[in-house]
Protein backbone atom coordinates (compact mmCIF):
# COMPACT_ATOMS: atom_id res chain seq x y z
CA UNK A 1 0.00 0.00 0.00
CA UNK A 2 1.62 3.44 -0.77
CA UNK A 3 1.70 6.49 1.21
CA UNK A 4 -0.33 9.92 0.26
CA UNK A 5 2.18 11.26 -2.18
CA UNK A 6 2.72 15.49 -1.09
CA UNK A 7 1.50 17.27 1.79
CA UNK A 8 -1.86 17.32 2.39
CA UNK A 9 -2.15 19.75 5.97
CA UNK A 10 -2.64 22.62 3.26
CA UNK A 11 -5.59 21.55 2.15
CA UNK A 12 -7.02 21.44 5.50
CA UNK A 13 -6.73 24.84 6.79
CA UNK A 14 -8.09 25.89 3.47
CA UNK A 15 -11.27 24.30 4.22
CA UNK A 16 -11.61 26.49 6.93
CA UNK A 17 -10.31 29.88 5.21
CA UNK A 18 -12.63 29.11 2.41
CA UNK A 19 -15.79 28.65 4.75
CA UNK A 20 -15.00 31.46 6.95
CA UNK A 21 -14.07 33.84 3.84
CA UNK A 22 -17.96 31.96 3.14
CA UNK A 23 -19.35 33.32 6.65
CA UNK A 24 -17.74 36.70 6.61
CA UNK A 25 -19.63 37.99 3.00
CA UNK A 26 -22.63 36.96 3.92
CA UNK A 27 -25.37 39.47 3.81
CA UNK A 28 -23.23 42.16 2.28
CA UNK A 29 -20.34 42.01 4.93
CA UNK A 30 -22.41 42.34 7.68
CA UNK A 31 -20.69 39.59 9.78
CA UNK A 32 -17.71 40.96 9.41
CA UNK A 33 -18.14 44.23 9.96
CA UNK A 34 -19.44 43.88 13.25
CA UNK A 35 -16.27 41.74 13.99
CA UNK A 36 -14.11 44.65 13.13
CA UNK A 37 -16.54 47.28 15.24
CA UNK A 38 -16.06 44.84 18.18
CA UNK A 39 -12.38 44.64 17.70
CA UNK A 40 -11.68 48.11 17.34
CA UNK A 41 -14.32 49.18 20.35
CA UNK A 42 -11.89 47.07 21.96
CA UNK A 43 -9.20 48.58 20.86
CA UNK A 44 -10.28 52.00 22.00
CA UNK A 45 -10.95 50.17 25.72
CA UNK A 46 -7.30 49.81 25.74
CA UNK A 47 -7.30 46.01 24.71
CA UNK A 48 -3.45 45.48 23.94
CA UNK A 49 -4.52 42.43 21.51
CA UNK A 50 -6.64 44.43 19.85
CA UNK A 51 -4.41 47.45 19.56
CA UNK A 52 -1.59 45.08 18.10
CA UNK A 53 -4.05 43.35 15.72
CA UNK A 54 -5.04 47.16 14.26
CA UNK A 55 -1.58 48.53 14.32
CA UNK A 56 -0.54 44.84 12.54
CA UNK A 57 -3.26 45.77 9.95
CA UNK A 58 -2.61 48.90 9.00
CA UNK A 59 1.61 48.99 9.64
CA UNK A 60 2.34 45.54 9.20
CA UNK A 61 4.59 44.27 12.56
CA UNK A 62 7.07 45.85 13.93
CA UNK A 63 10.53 44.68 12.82
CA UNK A 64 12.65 42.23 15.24
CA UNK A 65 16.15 43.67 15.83
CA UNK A 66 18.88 41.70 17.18
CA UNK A 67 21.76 42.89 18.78
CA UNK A 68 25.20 40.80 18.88
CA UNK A 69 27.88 41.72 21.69
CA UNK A 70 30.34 40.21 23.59
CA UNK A 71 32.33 41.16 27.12
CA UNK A 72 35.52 42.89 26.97
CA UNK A 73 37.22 39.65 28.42
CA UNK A 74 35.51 37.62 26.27
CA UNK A 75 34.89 39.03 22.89
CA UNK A 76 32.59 37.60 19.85
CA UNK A 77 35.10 35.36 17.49
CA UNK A 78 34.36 36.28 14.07
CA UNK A 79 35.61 33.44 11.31
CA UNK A 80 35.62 33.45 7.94
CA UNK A 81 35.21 30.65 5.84
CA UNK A 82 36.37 30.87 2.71
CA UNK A 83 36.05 28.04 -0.13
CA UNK A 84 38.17 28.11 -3.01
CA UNK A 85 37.97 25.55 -5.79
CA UNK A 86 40.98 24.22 -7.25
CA UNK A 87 41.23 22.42 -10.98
C-alpha cells in the first residue's frame, strides 16, 4: 500500500479559510463588519490584543532587531570561511 504522495495539511486549513471567507460575505459584509466594530471598540478600551491586531493591519509588525555583543574579556570570534575551488 503506498503512502499519500505530497503534503496534504494545506488543504485542510483551506477548508476552513474558504468557509469562513464563506461566513464573513454573507449578507453584504455584515458579519464581518461587526467583527471589526467589536475589535476596534476594543481597541479604544485599551485592549493590547486588539491594539496590536489594528496597528498589525494597517503597519504591518514591527521589525525584530537583534543585537550581537560580547564582554571585553571575552569578545565575539568572528571566522571566515572561505572556499576556493581548485582544478
Amino acid at each position: 500500500m503506498a503512502a499519500p504522495k505530497g503534503n496534504q495539511n494545506a488543504k485542510k486549513g483551506k477548508l476552513i479559510e474558504d468557509l469562513l471567507r464563506k461566513v464573513c460575505v454573507q449578507e453584504d459584509n455584515k458579519r464581518i463588519s461587526q467583527a471589526l466594530s467589536a475589535i476596534l471598540d476594543k481597541a479604544a478600551e485599551g485592549d493590547l490584543r486588539c491594539l496590536e491586531f489594528v496597528r498589525d493591519t494597517f503597519d504591518g509588525k514591527p521589525a525584530q532587531s537583534v543585537a550581537l555583543s560580547g564582554d571585553e574579556d571575552n569578545p565575539i570570534a568572528v571566522t571566515e570561511i572561505v572556499r576556493k575551488i581548485v582544478k
